[in-house]
N, C-alpha and C. Protein backbone atom coordinates (compact mmCIF):
# COMPACT_ATOMS: atom_id res chain seq x y z
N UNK A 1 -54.67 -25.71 -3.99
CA UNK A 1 -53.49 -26.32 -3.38
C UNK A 1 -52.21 -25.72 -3.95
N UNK A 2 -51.86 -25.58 -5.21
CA UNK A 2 -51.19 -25.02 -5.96
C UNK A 2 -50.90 -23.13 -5.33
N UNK A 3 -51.94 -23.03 -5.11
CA UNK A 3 -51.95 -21.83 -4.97
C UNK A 3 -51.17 -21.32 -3.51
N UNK A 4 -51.41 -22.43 -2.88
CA UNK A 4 -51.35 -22.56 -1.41
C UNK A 4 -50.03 -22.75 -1.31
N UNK A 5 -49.31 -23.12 -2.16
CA UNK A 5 -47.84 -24.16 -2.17
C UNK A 5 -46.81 -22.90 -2.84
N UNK A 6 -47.41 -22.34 -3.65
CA UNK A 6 -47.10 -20.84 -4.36
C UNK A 6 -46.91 -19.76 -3.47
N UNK A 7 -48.09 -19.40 -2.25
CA UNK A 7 -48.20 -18.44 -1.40
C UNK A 7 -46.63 -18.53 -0.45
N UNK A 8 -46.94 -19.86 -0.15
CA UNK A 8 -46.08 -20.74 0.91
C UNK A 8 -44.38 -20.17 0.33
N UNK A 9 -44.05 -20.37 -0.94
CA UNK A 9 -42.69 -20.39 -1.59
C UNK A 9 -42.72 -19.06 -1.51
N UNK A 10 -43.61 -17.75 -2.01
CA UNK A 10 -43.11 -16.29 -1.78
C UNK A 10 -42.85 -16.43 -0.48
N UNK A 11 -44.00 -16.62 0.35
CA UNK A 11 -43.46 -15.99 2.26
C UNK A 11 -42.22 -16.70 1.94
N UNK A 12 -41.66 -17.89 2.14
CA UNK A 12 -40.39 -18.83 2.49
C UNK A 12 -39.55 -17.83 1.83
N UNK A 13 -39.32 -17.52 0.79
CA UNK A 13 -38.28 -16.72 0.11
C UNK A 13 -37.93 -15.32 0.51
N UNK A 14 -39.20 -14.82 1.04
CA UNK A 14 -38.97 -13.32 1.34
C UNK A 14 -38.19 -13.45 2.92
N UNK A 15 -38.53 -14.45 3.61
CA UNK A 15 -38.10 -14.47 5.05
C UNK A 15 -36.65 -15.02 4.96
N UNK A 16 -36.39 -15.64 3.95
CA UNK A 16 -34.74 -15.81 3.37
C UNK A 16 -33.99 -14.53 3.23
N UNK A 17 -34.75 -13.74 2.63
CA UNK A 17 -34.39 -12.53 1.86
C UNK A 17 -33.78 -11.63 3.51
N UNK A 18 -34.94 -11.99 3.92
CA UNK A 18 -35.05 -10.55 4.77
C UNK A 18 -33.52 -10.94 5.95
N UNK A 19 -33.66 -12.78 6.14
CA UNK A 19 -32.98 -12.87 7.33
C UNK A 19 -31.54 -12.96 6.57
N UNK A 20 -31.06 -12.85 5.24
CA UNK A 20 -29.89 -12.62 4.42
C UNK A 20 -29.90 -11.24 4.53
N UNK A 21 -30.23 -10.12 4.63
CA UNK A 21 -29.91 -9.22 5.13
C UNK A 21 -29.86 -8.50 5.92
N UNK A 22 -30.44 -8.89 7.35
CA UNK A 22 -29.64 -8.82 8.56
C UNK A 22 -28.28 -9.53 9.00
N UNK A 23 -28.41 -10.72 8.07
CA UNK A 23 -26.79 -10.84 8.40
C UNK A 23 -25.57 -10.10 7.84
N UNK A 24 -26.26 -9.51 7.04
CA UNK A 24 -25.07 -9.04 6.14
C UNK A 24 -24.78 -7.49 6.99
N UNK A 25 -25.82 -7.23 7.37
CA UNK A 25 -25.46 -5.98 7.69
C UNK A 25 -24.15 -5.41 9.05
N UNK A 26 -23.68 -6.31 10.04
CA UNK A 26 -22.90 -6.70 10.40
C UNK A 26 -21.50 -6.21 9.66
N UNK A 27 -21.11 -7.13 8.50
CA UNK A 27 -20.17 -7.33 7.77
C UNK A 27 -19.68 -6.38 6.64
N UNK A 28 -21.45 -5.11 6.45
CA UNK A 28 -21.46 -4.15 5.76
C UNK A 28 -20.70 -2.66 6.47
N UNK A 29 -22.09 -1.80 6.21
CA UNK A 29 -21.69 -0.82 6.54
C UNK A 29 -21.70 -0.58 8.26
N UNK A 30 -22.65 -1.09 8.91
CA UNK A 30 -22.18 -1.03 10.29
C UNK A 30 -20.73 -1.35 10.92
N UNK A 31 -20.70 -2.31 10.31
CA UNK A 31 -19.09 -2.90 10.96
C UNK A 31 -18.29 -1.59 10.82
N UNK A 32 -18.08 -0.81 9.87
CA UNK A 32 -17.20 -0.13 9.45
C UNK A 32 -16.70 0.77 10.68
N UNK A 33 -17.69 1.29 10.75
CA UNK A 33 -17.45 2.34 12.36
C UNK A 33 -18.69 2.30 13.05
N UNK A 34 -18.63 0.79 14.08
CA UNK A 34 -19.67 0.43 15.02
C UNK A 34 -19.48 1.73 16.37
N UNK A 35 -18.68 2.52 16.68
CA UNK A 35 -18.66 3.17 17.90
C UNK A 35 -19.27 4.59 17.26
N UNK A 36 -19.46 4.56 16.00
CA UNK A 36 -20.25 5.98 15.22
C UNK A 36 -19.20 7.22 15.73
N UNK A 37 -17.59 7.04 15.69
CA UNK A 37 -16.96 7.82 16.02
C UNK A 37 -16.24 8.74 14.93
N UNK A 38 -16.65 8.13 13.43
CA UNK A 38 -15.76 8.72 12.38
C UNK A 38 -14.68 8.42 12.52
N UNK A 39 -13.85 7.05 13.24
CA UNK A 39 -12.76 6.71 12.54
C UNK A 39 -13.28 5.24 12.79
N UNK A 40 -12.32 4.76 11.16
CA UNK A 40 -12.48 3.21 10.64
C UNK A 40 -12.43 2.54 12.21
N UNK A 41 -13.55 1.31 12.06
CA UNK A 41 -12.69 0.29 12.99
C UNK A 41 -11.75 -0.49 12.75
N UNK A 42 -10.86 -0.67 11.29
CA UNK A 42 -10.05 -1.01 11.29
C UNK A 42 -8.92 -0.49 11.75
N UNK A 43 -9.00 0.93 11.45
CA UNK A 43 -7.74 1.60 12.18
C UNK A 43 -7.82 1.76 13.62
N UNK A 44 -9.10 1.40 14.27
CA UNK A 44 -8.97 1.32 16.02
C UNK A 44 -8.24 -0.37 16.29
N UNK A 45 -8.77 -1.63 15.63
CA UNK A 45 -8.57 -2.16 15.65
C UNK A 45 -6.75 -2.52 15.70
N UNK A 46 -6.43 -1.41 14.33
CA UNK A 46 -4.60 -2.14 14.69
C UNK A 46 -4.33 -1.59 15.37
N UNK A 47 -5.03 -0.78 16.21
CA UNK A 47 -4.11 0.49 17.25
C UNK A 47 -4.51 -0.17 18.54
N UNK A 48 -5.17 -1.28 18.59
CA UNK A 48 -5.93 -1.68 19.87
C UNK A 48 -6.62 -0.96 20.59
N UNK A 49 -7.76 -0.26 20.26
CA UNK A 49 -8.44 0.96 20.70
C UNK A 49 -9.92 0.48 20.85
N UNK A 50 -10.62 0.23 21.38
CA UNK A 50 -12.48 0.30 21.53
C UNK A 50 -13.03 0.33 21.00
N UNK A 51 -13.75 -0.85 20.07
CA UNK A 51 -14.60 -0.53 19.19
C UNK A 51 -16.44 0.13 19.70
N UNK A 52 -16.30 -0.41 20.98
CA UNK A 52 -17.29 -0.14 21.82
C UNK A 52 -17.19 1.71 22.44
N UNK A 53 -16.15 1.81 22.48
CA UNK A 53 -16.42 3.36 22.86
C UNK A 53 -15.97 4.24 22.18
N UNK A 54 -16.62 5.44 22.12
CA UNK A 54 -15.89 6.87 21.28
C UNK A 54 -14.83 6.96 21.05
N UNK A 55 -13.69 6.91 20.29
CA UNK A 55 -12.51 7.15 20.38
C UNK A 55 -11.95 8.31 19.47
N UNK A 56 -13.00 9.34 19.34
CA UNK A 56 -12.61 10.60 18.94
C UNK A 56 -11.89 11.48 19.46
N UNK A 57 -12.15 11.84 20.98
CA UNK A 57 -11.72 12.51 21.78
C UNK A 57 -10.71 12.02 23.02
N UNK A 58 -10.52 10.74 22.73
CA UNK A 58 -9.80 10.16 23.86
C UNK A 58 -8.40 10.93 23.25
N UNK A 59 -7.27 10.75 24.35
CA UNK A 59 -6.04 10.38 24.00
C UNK A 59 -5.10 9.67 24.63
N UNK A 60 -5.26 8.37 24.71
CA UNK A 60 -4.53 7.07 25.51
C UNK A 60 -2.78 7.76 25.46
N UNK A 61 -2.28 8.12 24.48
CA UNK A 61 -0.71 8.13 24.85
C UNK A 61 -0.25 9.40 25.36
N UNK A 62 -1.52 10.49 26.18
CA UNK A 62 -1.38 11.23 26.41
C UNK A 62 -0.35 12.18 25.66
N UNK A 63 -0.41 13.09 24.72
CA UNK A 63 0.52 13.72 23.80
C UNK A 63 -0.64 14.91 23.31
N UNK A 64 -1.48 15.02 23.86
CA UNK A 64 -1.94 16.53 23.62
C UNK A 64 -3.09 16.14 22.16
N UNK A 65 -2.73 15.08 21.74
CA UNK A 65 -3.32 15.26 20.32
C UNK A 65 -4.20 13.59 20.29
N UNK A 66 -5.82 14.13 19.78
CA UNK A 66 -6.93 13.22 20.14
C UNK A 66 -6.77 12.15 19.15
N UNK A 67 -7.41 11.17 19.62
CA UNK A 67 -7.21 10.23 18.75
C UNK A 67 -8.11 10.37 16.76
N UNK A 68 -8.48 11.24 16.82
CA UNK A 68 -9.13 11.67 15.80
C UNK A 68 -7.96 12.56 14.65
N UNK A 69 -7.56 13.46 16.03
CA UNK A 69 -6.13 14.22 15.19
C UNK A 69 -4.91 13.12 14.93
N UNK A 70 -5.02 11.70 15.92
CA UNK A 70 -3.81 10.96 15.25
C UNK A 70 -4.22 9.95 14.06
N UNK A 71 -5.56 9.77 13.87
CA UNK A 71 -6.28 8.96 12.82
C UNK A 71 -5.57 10.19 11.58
N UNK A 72 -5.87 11.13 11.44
CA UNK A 72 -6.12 11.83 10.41
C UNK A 72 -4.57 12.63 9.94
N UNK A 73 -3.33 12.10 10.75
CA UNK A 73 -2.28 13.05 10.86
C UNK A 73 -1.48 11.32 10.67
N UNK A 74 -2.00 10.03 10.60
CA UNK A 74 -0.99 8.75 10.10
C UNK A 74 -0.55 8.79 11.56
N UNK A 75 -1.11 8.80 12.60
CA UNK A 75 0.40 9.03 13.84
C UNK A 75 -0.29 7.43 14.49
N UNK A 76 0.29 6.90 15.32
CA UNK A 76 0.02 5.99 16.37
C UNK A 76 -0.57 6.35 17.67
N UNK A 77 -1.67 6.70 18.12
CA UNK A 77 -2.66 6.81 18.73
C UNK A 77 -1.43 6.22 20.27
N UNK A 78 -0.88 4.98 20.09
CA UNK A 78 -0.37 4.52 21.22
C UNK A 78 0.68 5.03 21.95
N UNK A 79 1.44 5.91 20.87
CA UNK A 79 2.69 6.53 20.77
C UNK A 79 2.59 7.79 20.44
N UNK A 80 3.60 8.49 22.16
CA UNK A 80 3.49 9.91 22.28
C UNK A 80 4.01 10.66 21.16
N UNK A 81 4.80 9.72 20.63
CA UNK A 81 6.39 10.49 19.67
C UNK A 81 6.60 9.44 18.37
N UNK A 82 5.47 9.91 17.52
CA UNK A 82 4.95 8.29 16.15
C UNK A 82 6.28 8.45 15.41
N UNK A 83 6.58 9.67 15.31
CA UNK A 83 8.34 9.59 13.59
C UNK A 83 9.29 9.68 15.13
N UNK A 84 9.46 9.23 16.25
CA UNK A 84 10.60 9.34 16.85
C UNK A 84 11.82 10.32 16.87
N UNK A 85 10.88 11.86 16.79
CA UNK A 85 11.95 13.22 16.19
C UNK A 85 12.42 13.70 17.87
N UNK A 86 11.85 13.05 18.85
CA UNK A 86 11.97 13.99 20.02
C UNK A 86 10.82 15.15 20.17
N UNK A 87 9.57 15.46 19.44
CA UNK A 87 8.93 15.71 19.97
C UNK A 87 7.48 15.55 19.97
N UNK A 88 6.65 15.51 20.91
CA UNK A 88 5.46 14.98 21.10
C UNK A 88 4.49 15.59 20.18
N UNK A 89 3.80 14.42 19.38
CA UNK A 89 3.09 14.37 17.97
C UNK A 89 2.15 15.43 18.38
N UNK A 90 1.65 15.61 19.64
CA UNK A 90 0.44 16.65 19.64
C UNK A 90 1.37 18.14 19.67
N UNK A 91 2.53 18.72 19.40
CA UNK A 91 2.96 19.24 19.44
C UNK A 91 3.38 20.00 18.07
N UNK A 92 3.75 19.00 17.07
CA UNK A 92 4.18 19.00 15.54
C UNK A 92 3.18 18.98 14.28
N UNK A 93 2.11 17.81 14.87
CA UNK A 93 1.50 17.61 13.89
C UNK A 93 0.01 18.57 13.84
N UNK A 94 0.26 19.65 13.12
CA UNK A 94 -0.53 21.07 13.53
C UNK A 94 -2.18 20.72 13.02
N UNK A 95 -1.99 20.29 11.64
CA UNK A 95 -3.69 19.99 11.16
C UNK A 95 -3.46 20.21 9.70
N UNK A 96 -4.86 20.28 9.15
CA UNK A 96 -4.62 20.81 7.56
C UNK A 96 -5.51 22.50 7.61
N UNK A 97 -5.23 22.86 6.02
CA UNK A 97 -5.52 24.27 6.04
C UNK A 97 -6.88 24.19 5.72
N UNK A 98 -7.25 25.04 6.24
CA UNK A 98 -8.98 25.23 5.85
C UNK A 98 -9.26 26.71 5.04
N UNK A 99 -8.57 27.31 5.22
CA UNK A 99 -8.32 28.55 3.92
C UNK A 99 -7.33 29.52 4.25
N UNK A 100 -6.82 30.21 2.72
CA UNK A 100 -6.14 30.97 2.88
C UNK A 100 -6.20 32.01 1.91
N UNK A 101 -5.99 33.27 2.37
CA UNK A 101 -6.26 34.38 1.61
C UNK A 101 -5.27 35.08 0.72
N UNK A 102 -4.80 35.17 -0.01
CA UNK A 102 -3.60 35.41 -0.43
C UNK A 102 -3.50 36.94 -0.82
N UNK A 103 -4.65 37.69 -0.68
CA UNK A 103 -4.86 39.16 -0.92
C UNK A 103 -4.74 39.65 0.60
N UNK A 104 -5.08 39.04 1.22
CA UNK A 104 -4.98 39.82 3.39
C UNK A 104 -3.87 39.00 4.08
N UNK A 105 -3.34 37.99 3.30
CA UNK A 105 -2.33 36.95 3.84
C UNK A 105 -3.10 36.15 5.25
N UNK A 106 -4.14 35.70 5.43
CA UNK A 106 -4.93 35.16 6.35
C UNK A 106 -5.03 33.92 6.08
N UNK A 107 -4.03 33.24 6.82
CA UNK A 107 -4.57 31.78 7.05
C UNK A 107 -5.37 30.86 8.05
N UNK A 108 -6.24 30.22 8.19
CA UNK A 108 -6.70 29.23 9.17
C UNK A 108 -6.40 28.14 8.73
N UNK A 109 -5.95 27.53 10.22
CA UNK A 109 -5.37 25.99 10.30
C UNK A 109 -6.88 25.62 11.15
N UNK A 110 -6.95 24.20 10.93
CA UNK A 110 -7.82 23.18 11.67
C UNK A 110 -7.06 22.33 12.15
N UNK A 111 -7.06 22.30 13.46
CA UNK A 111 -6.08 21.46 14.21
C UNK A 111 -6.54 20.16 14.56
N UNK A 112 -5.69 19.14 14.42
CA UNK A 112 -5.80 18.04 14.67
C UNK A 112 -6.75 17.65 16.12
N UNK A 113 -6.47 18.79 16.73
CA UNK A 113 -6.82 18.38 18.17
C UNK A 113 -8.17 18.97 18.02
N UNK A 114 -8.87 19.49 17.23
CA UNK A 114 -9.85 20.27 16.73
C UNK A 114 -10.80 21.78 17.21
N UNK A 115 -9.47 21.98 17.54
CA UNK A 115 -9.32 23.68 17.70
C UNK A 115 -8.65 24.35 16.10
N UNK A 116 -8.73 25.84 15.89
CA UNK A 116 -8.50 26.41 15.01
C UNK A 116 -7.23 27.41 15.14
N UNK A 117 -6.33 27.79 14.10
CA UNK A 117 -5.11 28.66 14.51
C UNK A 117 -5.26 29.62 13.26
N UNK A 118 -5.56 30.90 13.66
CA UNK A 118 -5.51 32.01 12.47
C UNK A 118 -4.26 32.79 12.65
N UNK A 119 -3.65 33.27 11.31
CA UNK A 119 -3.15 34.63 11.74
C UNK A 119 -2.19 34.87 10.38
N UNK A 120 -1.32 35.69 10.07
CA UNK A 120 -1.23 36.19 9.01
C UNK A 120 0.24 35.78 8.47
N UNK A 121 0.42 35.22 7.03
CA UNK A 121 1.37 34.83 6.55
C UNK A 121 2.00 36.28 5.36
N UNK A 122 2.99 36.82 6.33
CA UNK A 122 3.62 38.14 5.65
C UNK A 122 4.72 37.06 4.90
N UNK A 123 5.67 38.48 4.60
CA UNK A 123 6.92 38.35 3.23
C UNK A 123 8.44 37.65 4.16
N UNK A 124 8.09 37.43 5.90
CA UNK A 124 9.03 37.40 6.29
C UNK A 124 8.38 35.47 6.34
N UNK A 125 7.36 35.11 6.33
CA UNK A 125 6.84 33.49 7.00
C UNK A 125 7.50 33.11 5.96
N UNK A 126 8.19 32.27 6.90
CA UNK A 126 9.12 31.01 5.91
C UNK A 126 8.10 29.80 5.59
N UNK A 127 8.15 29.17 4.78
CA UNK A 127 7.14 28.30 4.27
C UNK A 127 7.65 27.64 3.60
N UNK A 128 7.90 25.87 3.88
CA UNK A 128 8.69 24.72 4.09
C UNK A 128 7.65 23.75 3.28
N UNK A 129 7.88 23.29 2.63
CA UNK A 129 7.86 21.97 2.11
C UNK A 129 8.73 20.51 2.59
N UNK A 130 7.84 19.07 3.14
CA UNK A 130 7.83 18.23 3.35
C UNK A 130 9.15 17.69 1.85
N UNK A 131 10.17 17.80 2.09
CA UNK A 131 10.75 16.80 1.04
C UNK A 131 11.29 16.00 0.87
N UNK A 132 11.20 14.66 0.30
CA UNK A 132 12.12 13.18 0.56
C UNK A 132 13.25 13.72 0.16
N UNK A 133 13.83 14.94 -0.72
CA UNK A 133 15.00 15.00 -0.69
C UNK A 133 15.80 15.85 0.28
N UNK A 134 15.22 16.17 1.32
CA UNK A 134 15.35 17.11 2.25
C UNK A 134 16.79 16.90 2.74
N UNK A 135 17.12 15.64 3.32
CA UNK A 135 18.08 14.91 4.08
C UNK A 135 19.15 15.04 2.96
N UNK A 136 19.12 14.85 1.79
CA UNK A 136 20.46 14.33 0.96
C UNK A 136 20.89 16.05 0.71
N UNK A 137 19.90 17.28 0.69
CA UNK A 137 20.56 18.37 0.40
C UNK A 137 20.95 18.79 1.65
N UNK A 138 20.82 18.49 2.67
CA UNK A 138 21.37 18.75 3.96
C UNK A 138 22.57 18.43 4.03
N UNK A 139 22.81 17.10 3.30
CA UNK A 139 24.18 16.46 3.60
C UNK A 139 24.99 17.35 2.46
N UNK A 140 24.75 17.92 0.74
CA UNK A 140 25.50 17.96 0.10
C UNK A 140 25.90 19.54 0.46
N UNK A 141 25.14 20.56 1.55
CA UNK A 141 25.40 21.42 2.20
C UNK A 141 26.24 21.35 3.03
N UNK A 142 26.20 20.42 3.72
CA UNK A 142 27.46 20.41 4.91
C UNK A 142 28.82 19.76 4.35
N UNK A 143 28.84 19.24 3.17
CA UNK A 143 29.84 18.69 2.58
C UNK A 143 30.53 19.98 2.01
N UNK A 144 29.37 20.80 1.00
CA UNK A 144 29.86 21.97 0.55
C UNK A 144 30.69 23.04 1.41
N UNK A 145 30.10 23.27 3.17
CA UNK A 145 30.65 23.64 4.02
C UNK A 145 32.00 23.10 4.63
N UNK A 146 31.62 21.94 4.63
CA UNK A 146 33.06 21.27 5.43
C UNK A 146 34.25 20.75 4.38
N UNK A 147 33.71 21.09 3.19
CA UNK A 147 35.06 20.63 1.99
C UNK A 147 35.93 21.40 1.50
N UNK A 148 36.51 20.96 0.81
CA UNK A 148 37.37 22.11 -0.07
C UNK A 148 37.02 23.40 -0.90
N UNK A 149 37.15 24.60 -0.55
CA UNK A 149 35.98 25.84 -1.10
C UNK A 149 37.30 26.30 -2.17
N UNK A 150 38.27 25.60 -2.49
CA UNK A 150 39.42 26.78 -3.05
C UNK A 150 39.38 26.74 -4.43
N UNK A 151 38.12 25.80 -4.76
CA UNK A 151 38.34 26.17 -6.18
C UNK A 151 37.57 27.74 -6.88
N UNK A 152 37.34 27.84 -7.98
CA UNK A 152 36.84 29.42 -8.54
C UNK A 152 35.33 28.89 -8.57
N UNK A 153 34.59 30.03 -8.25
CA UNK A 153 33.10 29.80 -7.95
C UNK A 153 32.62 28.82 -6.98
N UNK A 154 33.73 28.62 -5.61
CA UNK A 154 33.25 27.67 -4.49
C UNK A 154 32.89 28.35 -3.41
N UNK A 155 33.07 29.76 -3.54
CA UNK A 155 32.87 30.47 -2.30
C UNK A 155 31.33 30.52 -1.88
N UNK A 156 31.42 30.44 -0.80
CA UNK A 156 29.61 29.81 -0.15
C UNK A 156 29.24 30.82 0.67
N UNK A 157 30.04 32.40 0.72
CA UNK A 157 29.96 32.83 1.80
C UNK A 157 28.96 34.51 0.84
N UNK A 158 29.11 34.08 -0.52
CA UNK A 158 28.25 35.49 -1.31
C UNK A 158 27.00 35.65 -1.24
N UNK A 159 26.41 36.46 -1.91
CA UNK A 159 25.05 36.55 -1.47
C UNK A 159 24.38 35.47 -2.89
N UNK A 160 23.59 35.33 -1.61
CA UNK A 160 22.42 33.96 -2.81
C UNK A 160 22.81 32.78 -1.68
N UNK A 161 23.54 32.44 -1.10
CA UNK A 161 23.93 31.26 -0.34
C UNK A 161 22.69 30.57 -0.18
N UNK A 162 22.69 31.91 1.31
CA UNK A 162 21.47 31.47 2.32
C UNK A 162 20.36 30.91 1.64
N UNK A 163 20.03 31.19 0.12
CA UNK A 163 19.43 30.90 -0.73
C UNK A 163 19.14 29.08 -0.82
N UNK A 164 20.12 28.85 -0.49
CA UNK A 164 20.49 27.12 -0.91
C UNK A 164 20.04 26.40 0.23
N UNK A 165 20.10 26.70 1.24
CA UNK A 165 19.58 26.60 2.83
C UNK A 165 18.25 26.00 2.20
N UNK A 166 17.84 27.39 1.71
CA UNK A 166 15.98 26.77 1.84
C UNK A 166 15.64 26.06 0.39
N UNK A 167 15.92 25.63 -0.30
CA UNK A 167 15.96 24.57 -1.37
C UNK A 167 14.29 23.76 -0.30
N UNK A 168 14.08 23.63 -1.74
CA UNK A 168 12.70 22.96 -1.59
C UNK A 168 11.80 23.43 -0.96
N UNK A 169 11.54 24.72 -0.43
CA UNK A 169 11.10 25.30 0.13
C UNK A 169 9.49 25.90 -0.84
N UNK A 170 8.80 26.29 -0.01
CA UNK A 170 7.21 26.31 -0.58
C UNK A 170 7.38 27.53 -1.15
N UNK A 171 6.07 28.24 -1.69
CA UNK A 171 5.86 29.44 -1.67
C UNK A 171 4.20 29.37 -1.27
N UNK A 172 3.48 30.97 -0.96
CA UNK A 172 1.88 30.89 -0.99
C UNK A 172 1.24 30.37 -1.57
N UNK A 173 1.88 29.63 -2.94
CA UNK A 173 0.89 29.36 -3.93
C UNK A 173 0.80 27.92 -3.20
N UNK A 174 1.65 26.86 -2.85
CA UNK A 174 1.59 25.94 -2.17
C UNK A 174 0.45 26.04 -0.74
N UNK A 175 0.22 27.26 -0.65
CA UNK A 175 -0.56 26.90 0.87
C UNK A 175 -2.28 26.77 0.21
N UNK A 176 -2.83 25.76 0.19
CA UNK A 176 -3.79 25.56 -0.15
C UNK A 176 -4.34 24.59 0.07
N UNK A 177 -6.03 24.48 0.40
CA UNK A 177 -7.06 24.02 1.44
C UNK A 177 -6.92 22.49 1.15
N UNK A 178 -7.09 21.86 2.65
CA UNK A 178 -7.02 20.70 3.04
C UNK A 178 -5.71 20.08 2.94
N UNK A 179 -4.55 20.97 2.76
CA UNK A 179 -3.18 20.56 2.87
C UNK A 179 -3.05 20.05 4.23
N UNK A 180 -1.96 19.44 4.58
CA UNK A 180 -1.52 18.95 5.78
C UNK A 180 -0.56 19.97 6.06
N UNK A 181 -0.75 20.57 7.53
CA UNK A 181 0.65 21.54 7.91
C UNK A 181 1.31 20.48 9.51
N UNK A 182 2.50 20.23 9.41
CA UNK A 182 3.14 19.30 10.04
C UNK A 182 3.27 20.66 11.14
N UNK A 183 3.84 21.52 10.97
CA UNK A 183 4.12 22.24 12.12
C UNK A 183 4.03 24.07 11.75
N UNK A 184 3.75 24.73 12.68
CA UNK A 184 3.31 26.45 12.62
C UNK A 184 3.76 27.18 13.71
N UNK A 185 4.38 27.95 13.54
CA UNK A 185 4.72 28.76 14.65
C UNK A 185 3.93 30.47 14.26
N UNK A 186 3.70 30.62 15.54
CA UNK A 186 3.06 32.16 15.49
C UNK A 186 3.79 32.99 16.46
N UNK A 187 3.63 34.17 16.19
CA UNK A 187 4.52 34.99 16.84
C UNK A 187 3.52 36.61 16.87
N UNK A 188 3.43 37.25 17.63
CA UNK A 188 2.80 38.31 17.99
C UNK A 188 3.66 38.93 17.13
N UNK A 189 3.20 40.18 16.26
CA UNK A 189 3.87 41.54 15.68
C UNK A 189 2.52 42.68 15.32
N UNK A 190 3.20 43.84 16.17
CA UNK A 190 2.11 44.95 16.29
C UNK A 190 0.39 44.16 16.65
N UNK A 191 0.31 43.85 17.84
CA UNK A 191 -0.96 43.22 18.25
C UNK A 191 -1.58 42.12 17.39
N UNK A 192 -1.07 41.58 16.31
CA UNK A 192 -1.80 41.08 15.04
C UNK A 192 -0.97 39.53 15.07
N UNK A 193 -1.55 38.47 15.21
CA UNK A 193 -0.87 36.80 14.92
C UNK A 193 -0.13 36.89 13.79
N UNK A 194 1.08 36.80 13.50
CA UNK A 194 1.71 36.43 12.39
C UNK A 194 2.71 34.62 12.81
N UNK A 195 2.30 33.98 11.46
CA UNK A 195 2.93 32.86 11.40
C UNK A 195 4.63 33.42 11.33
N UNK A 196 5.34 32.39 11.65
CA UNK A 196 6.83 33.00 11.34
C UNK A 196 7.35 31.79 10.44
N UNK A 197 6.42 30.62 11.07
CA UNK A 197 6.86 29.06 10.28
C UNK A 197 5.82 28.52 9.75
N UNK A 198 5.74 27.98 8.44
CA UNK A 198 4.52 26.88 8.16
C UNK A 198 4.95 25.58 7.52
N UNK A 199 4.95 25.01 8.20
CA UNK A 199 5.76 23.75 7.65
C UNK A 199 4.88 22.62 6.73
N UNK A 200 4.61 22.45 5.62
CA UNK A 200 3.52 21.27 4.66
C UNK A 200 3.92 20.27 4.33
N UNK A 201 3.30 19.40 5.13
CA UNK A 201 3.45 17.91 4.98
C UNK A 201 3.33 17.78 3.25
């Protein structure tokens, strides 16, 4: 009887066991990304997006750039134009770097939209750094321009100026893998892709 009452308490416990973790699983790792799309469902969720369907490849705010490239680039999936610069996020927000060569000057970008952009960063690619102080040296430039130049050593017009322009500005050593590049321009020279802009988030 004992024995019987013993048998009885393992089964009872294991069928506890088992039906405590089907519930959990819900609340675990499934929940996380029920549409198996590789982005959170929380972040579909604040964007009001489908947890029921793919939302890798969609792009609801029509802007060129998938909802995978706006998961991974901070943008609003809902909104054509997420920093409100005037231009459309699938336009700016280029991808991150996936390598760069610094002996052949060969870079590849991985684009948000998940296409690829190669081509070659010479001595002329300007290469920009993302900087919170970006705005305040803008202003103490145009102050420098629009103020009083008559004192000794105010002249803005010698060489080194243009120099001050690009303040905060990157160099190659900055271009390196899985960076964010906000924006790239390429430009054909002698048959061969050369970047002219690389802009790093």
């Amino acid at each position: 009887m004992s024995g019987n009452r013993y048998r009885s308490l393992i089964g009872l416990l294991a069928s506890c066991m088992g039906l405590i973790a089907l519930l959990a699983l819900p609340s675990g790792a499934a929940a996380r990304d029920r549409n198996h799309d590789r982005i959170p469902d929380r972040w579909e969720r604040a964007h009001h997006l489908s947890l029921k369907v793919n939302q890798d490849r969609r792009d609801q705010d029509r802007d060129h750039l998938k909802n995978m490239g706006e998961f991974k680039a901070g943008d609003n999936p809902r909104d054509a134009d997420s920093d409100n610069d005037g231009v459309k996020d699938g336009e700016e927000n280029a991808g991150t770097i996936d390598s760069f060569d610094a002996g052949t000057g060969r870079l590849v970008i991985n684009l948000f939209g998940g296409d690829t952009l190669s081509g070659l960063v010479t001595d002329r690619t300007e290469i920009k750094c993302e900087n919170e102080n970006e705005n305040e040296n803008d202003d103490n430039d145009r102050m420098a321009r629009d103020g009083d130049n008559s004192g000794p050593g105010s002249d803005n017009s010698g060489p080194g100026h243009e120099g001050d322009d690009n303040e905060g500005n990157c160099t190659t050593a900055d271009v390196t893998q899985n960076r964010v590049v906000e924006e790239a321009e390429l430009h054909t020279e002698g048959g061969a892709a050369v970047f002219e802009e690389v802009e790093l988030g």
